[in-house]
C-alpha atoms as a PDB file:
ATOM      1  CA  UNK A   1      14.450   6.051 -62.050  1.00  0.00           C
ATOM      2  CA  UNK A   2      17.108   7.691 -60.532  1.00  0.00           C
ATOM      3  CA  UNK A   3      15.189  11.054 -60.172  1.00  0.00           C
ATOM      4  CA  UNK A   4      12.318   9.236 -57.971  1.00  0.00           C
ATOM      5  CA  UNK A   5      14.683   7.669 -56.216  1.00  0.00           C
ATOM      6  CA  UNK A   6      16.752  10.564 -55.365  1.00  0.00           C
ATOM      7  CA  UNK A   7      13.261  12.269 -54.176  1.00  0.00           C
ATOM      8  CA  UNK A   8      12.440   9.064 -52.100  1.00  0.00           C
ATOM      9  CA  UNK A   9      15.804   9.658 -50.252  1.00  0.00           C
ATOM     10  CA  UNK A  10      14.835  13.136 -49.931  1.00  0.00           C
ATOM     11  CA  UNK A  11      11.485  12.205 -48.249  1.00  0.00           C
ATOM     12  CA  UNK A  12      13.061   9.520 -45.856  1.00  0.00           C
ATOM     13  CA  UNK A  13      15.567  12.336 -45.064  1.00  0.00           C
ATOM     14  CA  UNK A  14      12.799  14.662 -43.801  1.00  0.00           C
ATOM     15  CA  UNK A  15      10.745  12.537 -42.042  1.00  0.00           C
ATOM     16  CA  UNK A  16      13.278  10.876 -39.917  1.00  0.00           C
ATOM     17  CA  UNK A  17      14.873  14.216 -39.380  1.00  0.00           C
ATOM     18  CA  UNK A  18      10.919  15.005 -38.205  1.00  0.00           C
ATOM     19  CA  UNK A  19      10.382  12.001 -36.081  1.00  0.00           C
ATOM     20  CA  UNK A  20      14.096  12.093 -34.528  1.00  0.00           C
ATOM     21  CA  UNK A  21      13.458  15.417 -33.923  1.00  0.00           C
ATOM     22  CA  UNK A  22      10.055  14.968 -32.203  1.00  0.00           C
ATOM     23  CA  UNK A  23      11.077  11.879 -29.912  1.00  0.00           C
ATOM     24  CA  UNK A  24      14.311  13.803 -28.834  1.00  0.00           C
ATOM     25  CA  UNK A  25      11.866  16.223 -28.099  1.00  0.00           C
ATOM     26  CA  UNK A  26       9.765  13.851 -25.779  1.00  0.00           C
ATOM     27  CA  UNK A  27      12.512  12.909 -24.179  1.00  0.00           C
ATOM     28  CA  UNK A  28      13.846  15.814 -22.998  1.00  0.00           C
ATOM     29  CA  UNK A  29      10.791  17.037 -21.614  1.00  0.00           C
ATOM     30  CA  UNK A  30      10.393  13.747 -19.613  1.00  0.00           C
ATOM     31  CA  UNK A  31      13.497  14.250 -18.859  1.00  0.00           C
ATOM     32  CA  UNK A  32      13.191  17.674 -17.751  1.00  0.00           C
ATOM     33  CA  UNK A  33       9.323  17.073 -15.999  1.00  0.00           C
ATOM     34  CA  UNK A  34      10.834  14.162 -13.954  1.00  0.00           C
ATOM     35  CA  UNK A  35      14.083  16.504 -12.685  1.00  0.00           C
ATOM     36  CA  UNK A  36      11.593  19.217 -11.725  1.00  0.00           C
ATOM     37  CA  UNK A  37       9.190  17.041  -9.807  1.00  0.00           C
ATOM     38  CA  UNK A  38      12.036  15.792  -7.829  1.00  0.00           C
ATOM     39  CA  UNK A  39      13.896  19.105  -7.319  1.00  0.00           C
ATOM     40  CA  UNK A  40       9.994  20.388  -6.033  1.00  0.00           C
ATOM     41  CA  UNK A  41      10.042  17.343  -3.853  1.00  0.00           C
ATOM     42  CA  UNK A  42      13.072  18.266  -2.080  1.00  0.00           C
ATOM     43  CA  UNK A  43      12.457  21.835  -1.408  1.00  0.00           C
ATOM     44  CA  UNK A  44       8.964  20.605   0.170  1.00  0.00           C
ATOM     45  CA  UNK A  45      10.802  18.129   2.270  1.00  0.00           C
ATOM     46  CA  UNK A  46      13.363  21.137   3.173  1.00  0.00           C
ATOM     47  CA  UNK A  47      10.954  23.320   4.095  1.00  0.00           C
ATOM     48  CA  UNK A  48       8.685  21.099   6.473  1.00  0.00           C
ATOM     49  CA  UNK A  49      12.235  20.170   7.674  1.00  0.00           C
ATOM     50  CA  UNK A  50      12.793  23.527   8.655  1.00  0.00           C
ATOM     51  CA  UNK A  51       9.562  24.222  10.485  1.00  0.00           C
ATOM     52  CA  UNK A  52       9.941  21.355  12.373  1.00  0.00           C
ATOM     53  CA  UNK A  53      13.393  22.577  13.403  1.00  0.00           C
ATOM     54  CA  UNK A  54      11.767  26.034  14.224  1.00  0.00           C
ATOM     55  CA  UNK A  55       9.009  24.736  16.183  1.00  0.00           C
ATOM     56  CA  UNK A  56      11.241  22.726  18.535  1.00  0.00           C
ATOM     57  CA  UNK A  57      13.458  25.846  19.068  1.00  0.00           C
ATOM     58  CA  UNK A  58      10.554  28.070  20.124  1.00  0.00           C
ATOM     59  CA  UNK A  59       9.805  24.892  22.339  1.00  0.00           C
ATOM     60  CA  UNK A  60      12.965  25.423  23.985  1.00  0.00           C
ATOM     61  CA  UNK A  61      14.918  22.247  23.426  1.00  0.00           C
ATOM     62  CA  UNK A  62      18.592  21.972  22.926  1.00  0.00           C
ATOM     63  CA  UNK A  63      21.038  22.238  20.523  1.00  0.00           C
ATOM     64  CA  UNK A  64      21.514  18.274  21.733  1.00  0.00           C
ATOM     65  CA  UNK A  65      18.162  17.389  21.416  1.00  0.00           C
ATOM     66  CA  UNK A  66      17.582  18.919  18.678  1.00  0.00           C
ATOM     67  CA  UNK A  67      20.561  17.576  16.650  1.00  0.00           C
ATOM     68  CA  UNK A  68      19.679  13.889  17.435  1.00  0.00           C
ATOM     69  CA  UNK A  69      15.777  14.114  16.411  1.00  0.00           C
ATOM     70  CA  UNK A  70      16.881  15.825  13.223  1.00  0.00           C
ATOM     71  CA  UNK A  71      20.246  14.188  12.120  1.00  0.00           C
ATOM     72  CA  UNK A  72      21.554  17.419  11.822  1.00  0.00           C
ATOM     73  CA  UNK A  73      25.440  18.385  13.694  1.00  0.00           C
ATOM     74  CA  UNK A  74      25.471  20.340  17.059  1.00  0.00           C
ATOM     75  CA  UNK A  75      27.288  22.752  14.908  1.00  0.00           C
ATOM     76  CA  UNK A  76      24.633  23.117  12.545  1.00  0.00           C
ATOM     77  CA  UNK A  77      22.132  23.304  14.834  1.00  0.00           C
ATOM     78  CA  UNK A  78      23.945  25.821  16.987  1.00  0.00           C
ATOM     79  CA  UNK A  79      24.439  27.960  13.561  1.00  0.00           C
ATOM     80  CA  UNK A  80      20.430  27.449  13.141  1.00  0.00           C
ATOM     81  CA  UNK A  81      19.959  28.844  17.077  1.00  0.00           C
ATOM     82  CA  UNK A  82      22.443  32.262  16.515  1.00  0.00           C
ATOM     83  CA  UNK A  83      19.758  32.996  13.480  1.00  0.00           C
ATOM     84  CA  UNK A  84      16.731  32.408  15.064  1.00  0.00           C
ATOM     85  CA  UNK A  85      13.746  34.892  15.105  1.00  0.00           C
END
């Protein structure tokens, strides 16, 4: 009949709303897990970057030096000596 029908629609309505809802859902916080671990990742590799960077300046080597051990510019290293502690 046209009324069961017409309630059958309904239903398939709501539970693909429901289950498109719930897999966009997933997604996004896959999505959202997998940007955070790498964004974590990064600041950890920053920050053992930068203690290396430290330790050779309280060793005493050069801007030079330490520019080709790190890949970083004379300039940015210089920059990184006028800050130190």
């Amino acid at each position: 009949t046209a009324e069961a029908l017409e309630r059958g629609l309904q239903e398939g309505f709501a539970r693909g709303e429901v289950e498109g809802f719930a897999k966009g859902e997933a997604k996004g916080l896959a999505k959202g897990k997998a940007e955070g671990k790498a964004e974590g990742k990064a600041e950890g590799l920053a920050e053992g970057k930068a203690k290396i960077i430290r330790a050779m300046i309280s060793n005493g080597m050069d801007a030079t030096e330490i520019a080709a051990v790190t890949g970083l510019s004379i300039g940015q290293v210089k920059n990184l000596l006028k800050f130190r502690t």
